[in-house]
C-alpha atoms as a PDB file:
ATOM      1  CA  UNK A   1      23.015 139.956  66.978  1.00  0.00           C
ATOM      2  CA  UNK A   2      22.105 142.735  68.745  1.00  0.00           C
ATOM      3  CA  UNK A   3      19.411 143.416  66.118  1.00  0.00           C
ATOM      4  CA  UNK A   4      17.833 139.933  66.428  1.00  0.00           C
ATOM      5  CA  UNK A   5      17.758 139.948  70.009  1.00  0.00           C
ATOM      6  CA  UNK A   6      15.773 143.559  70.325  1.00  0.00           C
ATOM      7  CA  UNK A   7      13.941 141.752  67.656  1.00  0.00           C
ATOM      8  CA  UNK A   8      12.777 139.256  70.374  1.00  0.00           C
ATOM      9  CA  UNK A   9      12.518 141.600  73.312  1.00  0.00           C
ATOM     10  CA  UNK A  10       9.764 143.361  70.921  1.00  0.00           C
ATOM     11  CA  UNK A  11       7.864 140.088  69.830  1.00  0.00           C
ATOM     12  CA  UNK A  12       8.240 139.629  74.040  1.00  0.00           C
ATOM     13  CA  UNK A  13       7.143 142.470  74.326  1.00  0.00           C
ATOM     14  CA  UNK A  14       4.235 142.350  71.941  1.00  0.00           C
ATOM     15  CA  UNK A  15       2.427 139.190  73.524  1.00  0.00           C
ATOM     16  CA  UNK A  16       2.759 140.106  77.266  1.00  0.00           C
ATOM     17  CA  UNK A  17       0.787 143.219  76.060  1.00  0.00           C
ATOM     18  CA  UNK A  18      -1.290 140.735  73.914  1.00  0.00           C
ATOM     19  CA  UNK A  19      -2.385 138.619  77.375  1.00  0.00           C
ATOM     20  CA  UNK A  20      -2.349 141.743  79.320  1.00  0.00           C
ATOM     21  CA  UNK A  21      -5.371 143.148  77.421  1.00  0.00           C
ATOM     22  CA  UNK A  22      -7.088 140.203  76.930  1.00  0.00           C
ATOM     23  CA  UNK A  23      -6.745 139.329  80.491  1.00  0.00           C
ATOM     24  CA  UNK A  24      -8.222 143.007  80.854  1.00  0.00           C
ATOM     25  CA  UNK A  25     -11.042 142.670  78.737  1.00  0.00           C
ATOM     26  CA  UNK A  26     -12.122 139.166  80.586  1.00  0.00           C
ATOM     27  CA  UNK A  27     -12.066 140.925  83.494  1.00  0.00           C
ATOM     28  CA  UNK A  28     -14.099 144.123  82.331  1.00  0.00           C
ATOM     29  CA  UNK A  29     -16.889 141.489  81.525  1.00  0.00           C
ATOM     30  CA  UNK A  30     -19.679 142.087  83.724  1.00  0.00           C
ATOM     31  CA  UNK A  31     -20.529 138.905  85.544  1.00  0.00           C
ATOM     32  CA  UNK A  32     -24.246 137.539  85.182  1.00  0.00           C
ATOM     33  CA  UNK A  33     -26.894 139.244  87.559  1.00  0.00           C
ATOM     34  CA  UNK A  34     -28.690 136.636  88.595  1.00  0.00           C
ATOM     35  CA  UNK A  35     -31.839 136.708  90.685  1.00  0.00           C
ATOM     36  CA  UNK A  36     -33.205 140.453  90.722  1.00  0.00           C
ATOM     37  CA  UNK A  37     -36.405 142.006  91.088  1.00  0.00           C
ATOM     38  CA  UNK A  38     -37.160 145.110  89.004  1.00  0.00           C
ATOM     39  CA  UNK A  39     -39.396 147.790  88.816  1.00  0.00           C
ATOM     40  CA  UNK A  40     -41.180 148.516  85.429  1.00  0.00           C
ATOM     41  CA  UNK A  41     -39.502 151.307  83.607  1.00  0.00           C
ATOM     42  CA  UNK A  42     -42.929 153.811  84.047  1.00  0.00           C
ATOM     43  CA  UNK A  43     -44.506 151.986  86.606  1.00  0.00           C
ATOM     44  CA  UNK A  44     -46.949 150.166  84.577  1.00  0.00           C
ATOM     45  CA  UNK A  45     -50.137 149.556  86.600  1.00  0.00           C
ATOM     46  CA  UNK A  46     -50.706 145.521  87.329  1.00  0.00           C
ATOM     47  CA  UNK A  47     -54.161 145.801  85.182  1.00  0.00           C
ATOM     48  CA  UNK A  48     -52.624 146.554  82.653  1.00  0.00           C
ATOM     49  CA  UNK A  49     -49.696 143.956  82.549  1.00  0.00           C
ATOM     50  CA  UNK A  50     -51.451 141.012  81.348  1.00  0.00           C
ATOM     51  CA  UNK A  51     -52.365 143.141  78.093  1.00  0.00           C
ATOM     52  CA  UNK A  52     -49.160 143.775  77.207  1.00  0.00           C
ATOM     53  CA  UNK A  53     -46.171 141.441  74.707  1.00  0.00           C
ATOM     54  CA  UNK A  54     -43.486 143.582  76.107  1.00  0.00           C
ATOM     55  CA  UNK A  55     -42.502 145.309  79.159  1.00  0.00           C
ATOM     56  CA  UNK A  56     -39.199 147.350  79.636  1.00  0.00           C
ATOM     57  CA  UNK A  57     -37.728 147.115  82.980  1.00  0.00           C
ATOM     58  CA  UNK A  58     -36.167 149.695  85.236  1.00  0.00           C
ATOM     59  CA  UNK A  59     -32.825 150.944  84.993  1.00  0.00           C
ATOM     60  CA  UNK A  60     -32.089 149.188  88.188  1.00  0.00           C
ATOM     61  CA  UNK A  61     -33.118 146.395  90.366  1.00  0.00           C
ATOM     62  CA  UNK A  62     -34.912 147.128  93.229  1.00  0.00           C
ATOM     63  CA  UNK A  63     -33.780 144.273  94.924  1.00  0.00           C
ATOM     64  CA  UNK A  64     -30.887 142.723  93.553  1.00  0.00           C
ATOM     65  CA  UNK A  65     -28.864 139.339  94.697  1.00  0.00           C
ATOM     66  CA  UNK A  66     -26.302 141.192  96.674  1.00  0.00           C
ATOM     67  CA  UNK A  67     -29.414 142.593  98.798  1.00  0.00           C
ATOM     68  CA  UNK A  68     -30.639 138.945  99.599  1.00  0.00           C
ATOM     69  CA  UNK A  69     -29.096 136.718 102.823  1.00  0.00           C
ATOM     70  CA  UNK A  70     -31.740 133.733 101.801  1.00  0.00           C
ATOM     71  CA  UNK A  71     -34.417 132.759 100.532  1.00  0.00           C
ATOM     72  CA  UNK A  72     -36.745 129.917 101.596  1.00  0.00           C
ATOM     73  CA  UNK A  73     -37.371 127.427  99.004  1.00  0.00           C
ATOM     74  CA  UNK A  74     -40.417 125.793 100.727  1.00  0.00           C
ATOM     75  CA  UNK A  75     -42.003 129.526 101.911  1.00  0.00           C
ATOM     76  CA  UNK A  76     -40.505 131.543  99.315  1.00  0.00           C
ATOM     77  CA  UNK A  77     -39.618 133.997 101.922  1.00  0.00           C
ATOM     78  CA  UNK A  78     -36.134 136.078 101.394  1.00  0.00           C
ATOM     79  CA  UNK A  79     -34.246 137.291 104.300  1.00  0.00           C
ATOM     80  CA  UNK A  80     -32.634 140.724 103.027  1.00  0.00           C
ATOM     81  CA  UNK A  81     -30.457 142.955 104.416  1.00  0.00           C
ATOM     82  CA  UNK A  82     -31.156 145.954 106.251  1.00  0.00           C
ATOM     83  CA  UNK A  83     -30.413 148.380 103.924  1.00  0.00           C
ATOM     84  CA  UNK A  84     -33.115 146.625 101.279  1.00  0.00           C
ATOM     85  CA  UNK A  85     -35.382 145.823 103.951  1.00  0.00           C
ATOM     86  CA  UNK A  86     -35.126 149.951 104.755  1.00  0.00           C
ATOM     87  CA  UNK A  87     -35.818 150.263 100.309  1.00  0.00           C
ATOM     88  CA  UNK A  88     -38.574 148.252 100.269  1.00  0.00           C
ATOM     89  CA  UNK A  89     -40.397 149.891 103.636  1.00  0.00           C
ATOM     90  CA  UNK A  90     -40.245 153.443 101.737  1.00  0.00           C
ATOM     91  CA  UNK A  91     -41.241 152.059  98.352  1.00  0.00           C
ATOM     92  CA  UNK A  92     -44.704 154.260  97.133  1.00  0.00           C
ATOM     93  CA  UNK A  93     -46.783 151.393  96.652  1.00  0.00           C
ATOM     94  CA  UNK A  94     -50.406 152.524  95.712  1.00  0.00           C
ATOM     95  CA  UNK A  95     -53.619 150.504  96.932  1.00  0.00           C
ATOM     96  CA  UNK A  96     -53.970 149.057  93.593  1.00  0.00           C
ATOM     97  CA  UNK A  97     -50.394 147.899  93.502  1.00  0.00           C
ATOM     98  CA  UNK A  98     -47.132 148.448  91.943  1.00  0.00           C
ATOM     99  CA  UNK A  99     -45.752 146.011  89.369  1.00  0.00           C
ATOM    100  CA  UNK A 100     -42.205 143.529  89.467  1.00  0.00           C
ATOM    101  CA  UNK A 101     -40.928 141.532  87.194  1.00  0.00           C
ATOM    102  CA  UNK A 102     -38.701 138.724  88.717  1.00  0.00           C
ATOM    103  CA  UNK A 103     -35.440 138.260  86.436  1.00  0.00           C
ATOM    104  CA  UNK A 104     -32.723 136.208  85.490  1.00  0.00           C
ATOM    105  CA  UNK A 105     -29.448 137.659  83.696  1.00  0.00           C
ATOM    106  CA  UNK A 106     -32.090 140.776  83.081  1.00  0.00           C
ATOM    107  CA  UNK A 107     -34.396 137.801  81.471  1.00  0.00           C
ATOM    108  CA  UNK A 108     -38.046 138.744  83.217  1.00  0.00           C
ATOM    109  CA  UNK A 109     -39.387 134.909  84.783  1.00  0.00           C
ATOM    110  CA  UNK A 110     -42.588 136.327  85.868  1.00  0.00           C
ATOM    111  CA  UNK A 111     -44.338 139.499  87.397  1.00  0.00           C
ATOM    112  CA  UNK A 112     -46.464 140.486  90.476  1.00  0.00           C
ATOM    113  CA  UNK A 113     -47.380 143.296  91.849  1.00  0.00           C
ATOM    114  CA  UNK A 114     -45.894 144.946  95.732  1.00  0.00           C
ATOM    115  CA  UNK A 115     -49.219 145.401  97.849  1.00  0.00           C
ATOM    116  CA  UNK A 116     -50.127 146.964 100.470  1.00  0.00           C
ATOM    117  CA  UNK A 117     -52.176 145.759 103.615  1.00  0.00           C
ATOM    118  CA  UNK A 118     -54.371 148.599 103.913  1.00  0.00           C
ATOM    119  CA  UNK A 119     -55.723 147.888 100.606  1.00  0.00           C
ATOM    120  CA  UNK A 120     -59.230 147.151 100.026  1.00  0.00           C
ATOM    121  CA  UNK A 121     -58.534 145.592  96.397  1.00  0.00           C
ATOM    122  CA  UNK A 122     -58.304 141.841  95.692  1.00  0.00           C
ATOM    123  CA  UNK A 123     -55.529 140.656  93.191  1.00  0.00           C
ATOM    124  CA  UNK A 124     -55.000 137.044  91.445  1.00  0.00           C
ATOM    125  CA  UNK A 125     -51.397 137.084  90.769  1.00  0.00           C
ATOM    126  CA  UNK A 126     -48.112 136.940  92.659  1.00  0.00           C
ATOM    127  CA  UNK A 127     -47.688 139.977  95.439  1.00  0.00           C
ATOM    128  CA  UNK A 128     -45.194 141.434  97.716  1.00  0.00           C
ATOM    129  CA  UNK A 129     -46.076 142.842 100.946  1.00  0.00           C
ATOM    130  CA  UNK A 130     -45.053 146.108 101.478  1.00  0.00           C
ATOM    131  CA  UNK A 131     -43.716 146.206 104.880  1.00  0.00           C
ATOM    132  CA  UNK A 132     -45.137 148.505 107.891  1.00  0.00           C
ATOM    133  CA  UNK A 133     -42.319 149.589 109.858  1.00  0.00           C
ATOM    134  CA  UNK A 134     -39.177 147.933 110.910  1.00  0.00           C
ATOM    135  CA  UNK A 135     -39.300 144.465 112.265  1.00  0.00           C
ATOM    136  CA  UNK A 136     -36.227 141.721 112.594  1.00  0.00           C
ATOM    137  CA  UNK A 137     -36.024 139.581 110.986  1.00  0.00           C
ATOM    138  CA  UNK A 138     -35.791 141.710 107.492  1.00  0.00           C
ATOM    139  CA  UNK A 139     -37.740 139.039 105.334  1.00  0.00           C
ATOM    140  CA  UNK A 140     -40.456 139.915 103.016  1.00  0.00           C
ATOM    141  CA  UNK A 141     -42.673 136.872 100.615  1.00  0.00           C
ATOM    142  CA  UNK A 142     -43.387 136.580  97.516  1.00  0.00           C
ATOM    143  CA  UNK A 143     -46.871 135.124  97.775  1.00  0.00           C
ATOM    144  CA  UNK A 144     -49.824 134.303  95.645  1.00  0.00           C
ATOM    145  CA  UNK A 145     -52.891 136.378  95.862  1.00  0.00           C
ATOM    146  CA  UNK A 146     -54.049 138.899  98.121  1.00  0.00           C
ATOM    147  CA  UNK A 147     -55.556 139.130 100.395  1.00  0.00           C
ATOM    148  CA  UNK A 148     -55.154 134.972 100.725  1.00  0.00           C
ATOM    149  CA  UNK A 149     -54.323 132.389  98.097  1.00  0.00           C
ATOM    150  CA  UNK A 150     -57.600 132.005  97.287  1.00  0.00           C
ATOM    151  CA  UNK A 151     -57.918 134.570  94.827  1.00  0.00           C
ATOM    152  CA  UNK A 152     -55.003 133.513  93.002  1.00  0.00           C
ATOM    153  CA  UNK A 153     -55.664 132.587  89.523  1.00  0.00           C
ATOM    154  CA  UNK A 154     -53.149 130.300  87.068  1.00  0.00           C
ATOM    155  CA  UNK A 155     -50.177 128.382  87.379  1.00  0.00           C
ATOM    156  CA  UNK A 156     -48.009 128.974  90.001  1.00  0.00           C
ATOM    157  CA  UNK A 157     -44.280 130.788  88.695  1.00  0.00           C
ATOM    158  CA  UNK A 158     -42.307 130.623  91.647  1.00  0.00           C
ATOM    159  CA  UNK A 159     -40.621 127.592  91.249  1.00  0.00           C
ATOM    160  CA  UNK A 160     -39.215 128.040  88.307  1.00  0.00           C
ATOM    161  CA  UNK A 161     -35.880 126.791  87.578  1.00  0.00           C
ATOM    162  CA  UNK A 162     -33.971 129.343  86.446  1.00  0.00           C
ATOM    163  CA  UNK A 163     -34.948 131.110  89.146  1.00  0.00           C
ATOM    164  CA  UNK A 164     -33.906 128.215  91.689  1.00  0.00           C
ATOM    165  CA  UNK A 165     -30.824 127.723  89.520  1.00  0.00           C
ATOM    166  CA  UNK A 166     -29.555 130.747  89.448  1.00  0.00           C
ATOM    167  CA  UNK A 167     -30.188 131.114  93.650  1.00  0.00           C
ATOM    168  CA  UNK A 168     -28.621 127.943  94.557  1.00  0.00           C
ATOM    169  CA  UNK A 169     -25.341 129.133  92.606  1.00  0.00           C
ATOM    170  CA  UNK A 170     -25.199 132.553  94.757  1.00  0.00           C
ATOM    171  CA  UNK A 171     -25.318 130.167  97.511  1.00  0.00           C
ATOM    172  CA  UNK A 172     -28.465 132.027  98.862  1.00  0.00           C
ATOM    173  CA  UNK A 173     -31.185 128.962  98.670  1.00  0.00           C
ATOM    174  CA  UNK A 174     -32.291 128.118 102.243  1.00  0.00           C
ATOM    175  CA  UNK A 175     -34.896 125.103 102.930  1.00  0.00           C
ATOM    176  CA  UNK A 176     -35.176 125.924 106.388  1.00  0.00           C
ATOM    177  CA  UNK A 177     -38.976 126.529 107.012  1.00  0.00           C
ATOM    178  CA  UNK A 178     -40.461 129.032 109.470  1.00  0.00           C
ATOM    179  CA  UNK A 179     -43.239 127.751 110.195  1.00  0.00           C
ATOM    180  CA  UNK A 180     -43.941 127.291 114.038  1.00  0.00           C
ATOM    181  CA  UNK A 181     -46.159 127.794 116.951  1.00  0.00           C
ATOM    182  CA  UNK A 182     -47.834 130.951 116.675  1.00  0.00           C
ATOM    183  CA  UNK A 183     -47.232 132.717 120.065  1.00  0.00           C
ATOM    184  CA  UNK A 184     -48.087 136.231 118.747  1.00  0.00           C
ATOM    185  CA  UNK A 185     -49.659 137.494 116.180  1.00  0.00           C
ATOM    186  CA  UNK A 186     -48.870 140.827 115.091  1.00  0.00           C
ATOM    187  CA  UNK A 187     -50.177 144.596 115.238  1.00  0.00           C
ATOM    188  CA  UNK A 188     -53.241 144.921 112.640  1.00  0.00           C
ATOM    189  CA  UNK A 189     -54.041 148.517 111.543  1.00  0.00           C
ATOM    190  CA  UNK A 190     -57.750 147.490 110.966  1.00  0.00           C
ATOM    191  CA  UNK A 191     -57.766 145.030 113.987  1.00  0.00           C
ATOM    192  CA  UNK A 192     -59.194 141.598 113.065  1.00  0.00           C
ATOM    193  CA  UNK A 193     -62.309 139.941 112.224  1.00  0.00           C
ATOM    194  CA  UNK A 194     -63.544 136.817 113.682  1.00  0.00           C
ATOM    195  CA  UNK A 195     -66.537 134.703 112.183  1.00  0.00           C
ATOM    196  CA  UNK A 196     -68.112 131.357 113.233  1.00  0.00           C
ATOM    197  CA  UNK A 197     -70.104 128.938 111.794  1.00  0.00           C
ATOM    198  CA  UNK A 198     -71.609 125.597 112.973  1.00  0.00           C
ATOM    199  CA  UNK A 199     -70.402 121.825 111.132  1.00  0.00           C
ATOM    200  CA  UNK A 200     -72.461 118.734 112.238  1.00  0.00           C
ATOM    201  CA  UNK A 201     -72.612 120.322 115.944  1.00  0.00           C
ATOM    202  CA  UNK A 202     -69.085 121.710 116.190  1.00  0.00           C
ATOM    203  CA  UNK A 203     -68.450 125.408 115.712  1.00  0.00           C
ATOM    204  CA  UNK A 204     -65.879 126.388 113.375  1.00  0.00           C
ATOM    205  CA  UNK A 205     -64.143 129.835 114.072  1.00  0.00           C
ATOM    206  CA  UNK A 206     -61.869 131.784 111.434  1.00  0.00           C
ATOM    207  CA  UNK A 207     -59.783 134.477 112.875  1.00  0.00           C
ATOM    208  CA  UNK A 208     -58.859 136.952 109.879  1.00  0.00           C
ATOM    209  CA  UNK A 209     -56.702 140.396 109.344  1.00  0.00           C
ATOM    210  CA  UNK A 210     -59.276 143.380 109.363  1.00  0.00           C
ATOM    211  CA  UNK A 211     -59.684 145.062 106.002  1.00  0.00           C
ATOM    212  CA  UNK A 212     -62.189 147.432 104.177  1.00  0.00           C
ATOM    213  CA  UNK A 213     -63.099 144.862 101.277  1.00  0.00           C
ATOM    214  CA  UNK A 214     -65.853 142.259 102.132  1.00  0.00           C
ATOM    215  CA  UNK A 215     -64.693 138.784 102.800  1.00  0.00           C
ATOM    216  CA  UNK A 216     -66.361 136.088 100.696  1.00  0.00           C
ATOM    217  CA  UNK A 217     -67.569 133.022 102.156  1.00  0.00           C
ATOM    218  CA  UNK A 218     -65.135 131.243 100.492  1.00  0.00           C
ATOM    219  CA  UNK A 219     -62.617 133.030 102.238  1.00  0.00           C
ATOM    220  CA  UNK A 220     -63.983 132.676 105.536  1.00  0.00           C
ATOM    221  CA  UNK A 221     -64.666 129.165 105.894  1.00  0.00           C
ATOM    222  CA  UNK A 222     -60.840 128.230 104.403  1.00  0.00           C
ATOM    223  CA  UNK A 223     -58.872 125.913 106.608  1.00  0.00           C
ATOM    224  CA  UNK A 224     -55.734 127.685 105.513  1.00  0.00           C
ATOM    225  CA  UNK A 225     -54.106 128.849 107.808  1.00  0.00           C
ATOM    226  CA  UNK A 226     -51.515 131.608 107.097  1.00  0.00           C
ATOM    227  CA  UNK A 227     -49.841 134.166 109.712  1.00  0.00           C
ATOM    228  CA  UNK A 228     -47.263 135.229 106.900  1.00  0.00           C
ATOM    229  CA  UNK A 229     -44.076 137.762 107.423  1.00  0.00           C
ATOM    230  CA  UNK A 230     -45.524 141.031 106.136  1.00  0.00           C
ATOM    231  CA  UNK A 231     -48.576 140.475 108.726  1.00  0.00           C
ATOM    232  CA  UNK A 232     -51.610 138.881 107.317  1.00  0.00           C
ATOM    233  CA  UNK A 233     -53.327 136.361 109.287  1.00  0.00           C
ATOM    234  CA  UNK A 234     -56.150 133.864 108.349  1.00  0.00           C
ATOM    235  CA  UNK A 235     -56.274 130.767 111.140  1.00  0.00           C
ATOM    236  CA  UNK A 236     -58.853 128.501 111.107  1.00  0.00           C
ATOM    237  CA  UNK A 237     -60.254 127.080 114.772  1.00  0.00           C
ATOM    238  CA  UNK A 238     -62.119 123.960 115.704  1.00  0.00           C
ATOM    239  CA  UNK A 239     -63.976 123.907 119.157  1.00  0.00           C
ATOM    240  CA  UNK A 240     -64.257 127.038 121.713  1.00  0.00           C
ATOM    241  CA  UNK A 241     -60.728 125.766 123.471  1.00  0.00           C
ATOM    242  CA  UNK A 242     -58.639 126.699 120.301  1.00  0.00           C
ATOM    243  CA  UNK A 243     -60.392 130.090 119.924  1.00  0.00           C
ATOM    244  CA  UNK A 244     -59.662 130.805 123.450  1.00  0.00           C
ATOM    245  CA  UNK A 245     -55.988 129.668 123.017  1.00  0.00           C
ATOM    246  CA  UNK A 246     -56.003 131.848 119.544  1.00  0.00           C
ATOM    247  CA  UNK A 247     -57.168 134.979 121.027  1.00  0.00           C
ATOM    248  CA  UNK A 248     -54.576 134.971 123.842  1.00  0.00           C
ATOM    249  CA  UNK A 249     -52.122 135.423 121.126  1.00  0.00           C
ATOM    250  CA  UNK A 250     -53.838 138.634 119.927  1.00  0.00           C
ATOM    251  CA  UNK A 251     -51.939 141.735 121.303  1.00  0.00           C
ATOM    252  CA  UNK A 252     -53.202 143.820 123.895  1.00  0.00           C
ATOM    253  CA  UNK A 253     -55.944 146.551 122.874  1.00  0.00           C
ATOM    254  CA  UNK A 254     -56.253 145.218 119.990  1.00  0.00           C
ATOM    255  CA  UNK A 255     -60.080 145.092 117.753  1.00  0.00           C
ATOM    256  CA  UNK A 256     -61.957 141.896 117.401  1.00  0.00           C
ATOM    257  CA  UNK A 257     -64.701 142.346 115.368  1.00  0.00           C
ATOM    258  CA  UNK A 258     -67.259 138.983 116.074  1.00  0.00           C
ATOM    259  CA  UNK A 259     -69.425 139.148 112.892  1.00  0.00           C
ATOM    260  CA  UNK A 260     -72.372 136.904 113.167  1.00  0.00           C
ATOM    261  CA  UNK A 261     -72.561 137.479 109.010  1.00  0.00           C
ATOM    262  CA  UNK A 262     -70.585 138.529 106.238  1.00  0.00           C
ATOM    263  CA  UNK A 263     -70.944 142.345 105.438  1.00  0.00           C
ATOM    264  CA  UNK A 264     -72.269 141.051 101.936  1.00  0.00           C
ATOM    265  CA  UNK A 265     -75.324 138.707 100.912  1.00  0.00           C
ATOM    266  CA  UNK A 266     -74.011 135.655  99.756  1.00  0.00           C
ATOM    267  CA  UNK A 267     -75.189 132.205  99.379  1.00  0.00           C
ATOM    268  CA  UNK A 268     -74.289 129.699 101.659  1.00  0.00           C
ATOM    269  CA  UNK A 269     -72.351 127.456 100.763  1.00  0.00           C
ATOM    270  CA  UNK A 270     -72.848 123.479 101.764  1.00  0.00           C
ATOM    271  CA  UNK A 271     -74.890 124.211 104.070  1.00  0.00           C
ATOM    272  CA  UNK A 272     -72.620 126.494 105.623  1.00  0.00           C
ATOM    273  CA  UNK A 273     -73.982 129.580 107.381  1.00  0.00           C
ATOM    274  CA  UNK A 274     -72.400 132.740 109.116  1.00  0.00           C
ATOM    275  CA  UNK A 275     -73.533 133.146 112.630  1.00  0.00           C
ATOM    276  CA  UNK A 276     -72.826 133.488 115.850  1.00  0.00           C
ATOM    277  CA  UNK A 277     -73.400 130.404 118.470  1.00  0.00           C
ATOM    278  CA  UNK A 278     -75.006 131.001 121.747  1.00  0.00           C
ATOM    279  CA  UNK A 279     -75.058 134.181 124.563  1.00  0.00           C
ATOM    280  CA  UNK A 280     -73.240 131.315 126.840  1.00  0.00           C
ATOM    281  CA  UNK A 281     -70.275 130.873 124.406  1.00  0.00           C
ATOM    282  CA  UNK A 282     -70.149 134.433 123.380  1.00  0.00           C
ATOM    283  CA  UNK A 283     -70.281 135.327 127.018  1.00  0.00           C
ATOM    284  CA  UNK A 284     -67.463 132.822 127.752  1.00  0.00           C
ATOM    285  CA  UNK A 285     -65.665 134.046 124.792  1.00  0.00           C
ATOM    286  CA  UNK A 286     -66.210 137.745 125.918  1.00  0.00           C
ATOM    287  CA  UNK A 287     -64.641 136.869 129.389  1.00  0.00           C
ATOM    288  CA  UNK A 288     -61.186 135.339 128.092  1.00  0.00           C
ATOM    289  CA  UNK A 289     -61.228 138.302 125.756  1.00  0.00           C
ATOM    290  CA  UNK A 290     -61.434 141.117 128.562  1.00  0.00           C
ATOM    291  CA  UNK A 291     -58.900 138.847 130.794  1.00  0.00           C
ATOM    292  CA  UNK A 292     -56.483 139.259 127.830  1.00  0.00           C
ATOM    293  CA  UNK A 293     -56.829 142.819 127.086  1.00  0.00           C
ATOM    294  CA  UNK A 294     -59.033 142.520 123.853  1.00  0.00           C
ATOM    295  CA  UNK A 295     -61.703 144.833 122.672  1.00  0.00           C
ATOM    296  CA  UNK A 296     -63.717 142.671 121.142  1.00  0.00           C
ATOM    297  CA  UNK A 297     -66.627 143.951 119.586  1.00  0.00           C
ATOM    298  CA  UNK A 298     -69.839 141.373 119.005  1.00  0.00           C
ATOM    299  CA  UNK A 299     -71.857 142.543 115.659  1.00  0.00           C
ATOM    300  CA  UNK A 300     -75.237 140.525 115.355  1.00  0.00           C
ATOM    301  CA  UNK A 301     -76.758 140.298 111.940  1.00  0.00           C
END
């Protein structure tokens, strides 16, 4: 009797320990990453990353899912915490770029490259801003092209669905735009450049983040307008009245450079010519400028 029931008590015994480490080992599983973004493991420049089959990734993301509050679906935007926001300020990111890959589960989606404003180099693929300085809210883009969409080449990845998938199930998916009135524009290290153009009698302005690279026409004469979260600005203007309103949302001090061409010959395009309009708008222009505390700087031809 006695024999048969320790007999039991051991078989009981047995399978408690049984559940107890298989309960452990379910536990011990890692759970899937998600949504990261990851340095290349030897910092792989971007011109070389189309070249290459196989890329290995970083030991660790540099912005992983637990670092994200949101991100826009419609923007692509991603609000981060302060402590990422604080990694990705101090990340070395060299004027021709830094590579990503965005992942799934460690599965790369797609790459781009961080950027950074001050660079004079164009680039067709998917970018990240480096930020300058602190700012609230924390939220850097993933965008397409620098320095504008225009030089982005291929299909657009951002939208993929694993990507989505995998964002919506952290909960972290946010279709709240943030696009509205533009009541400041921010600090530009270069100041900004402003060129104008006349269209069957009305002049066209284009108000554009100063840089060392030459603007193509193409660029110029865009009617997209961006003002995006890591401080580039392209706005495109109608009429004298909505440069004047434009301007008085330039900070104080800050450079306007009034090109009356591009820095580059180029063919016009349509009929479309770099120039500056007449001494009475310019002087009118020059005016509201000096009432708002802009230097702005005419440059004839």
């Amino acid at each position: 009797m006695i024999k048969r029931f320790s007999g039991r008590v051991y078989a009981m015994l047995t399978y408690i320990m049984l559940c107890v480490l298989i309960i452990s080992g379910a536990c011990s599983t890692p759970a899937p990453e998600g949504f990261a973004i990851y340095l290349t493991e030897g910092d792989i420049p971007p011109s070389q990353m189309p070249i290459l089959s196989h890329v290995d990734l970083a030991g660790q993301p540099v912005i992983a899912m637990k670092d994200i509050i949101s991100y826009n679906v419609i923007t692509h935007e991603i609000l981060l915490t302060a402590d990422a926001f604080d990694r990705i300020s101090r990340l070395d990111v060299p004027v021709r770029g830094r590579s990503f890959v965005v992942c799934v589960d460690r599965q790369p989606i797609y790459w781009g490259a961080f950027w950074t404003p001050i660079s004079s180099q164009s680039f067709d693929g998917v970018t990240i801003m480096k930020p300058l300085g602190s700012r609230d809210p924390k939220v850097i883009q993933i965008e397409s092209g620098y320095p504008s969409s225009s030089f982005f080449k291929g299909e657009d990845p951002r939208n993929n669905l694993d990507v989505m998938r995998s964002l919506q199930q952290a909960g972290k998916l946010s279709v709240i735009t943030s696009a509205s009135p533009v009541n400041r524009l921010p600090h530009s290290l270069k100041g900004y450049e402003l060129y104008s153009w006349p269209v069957n009698g009305l002049w066209h302005f284009t108000l554009v983040t100063g840089t060392n690279r030459n603007k193509t026409l193409e660029e110029v004469i865009s009617t997209e307008n961006i003002v995006s979260a890591e401080g580039w600005v392209h706005v495109h203007m109608v009429g004298l009245d909505a440069l004047i309103t434009m301007l008085s949302t330039v900070p104080q001090n800050e450079l306007v450079s009034w090109l009356g061409g591009l820095r580059s010959e180029q063919t016009p395009q349509n009929g479309v010519d770099i120039t500056l309009p007449a001494s009475s708008i310019i002087d009118a222009v020059k005016q509201r400028a000096a009432e708002s505390g802009i230097n702005l700087m005419v440059l004839s031809p």
